[in-house]
N, C-alpha and C. Protein backbone atom coordinates (compact mmCIF):
# COMPACT_ATOMS: atom_id res chain seq x y z
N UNK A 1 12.91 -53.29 38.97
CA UNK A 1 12.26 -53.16 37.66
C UNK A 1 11.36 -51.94 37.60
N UNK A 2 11.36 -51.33 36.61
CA UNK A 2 11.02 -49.77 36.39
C UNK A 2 9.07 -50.26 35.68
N UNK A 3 8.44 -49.69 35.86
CA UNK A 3 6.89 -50.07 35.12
C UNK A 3 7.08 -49.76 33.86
N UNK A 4 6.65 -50.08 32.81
CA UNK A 4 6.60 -49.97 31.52
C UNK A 4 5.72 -48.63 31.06
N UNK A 5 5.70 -47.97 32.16
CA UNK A 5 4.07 -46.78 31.90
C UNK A 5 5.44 -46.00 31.84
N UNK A 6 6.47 -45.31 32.65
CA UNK A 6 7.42 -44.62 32.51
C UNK A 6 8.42 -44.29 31.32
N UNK A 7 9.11 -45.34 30.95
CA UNK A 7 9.60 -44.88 29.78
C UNK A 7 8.91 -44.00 28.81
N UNK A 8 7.67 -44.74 28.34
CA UNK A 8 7.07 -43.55 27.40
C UNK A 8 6.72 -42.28 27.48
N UNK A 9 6.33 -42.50 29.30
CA UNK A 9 6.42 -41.04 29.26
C UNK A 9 7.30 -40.22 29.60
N UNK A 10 8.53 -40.74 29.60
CA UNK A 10 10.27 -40.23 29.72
C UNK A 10 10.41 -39.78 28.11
N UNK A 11 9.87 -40.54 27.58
CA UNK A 11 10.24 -40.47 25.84
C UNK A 11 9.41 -39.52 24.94
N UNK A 12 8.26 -39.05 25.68
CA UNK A 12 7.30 -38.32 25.00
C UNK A 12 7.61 -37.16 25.55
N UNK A 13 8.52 -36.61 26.57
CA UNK A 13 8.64 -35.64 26.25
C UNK A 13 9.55 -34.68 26.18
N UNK A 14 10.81 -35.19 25.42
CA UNK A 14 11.55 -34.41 24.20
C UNK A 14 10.68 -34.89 22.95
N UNK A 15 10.24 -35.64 22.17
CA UNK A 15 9.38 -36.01 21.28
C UNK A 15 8.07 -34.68 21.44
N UNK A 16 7.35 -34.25 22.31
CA UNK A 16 6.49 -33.26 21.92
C UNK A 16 7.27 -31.64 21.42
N UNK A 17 8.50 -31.11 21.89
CA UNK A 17 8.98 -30.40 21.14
C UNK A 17 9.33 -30.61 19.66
N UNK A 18 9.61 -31.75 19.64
CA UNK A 18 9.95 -32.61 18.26
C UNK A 18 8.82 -31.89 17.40
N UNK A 19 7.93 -32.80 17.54
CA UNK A 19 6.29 -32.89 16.76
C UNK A 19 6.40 -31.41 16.62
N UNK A 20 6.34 -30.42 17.57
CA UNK A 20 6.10 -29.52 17.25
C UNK A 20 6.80 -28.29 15.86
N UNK A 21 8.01 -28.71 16.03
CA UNK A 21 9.33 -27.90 15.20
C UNK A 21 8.50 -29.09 13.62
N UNK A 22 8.41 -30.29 13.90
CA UNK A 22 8.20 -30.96 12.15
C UNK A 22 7.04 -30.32 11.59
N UNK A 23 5.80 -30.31 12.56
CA UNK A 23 4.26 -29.95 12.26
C UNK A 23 4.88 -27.79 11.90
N UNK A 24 5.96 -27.63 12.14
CA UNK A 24 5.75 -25.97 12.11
C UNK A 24 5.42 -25.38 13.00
N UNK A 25 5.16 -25.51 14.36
CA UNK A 25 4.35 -24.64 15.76
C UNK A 25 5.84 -23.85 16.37
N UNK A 26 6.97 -23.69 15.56
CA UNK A 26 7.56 -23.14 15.78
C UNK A 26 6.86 -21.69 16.69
């Protein structure tokens, strides 16, 4: 069983390029 602290931070980060391209920080 994997800790529950990991995924999110597997998931947050393609999601911070994300945020960035919606917010404009192109």
């Amino acid at each position: 069983g994997r800790p529950k602290g990991v995924t999110p931070k597997y998931s947050l980060l393609p999601l911070v390029p994300r945020l960035s391209e919606l917010l404009g920080f192109r």
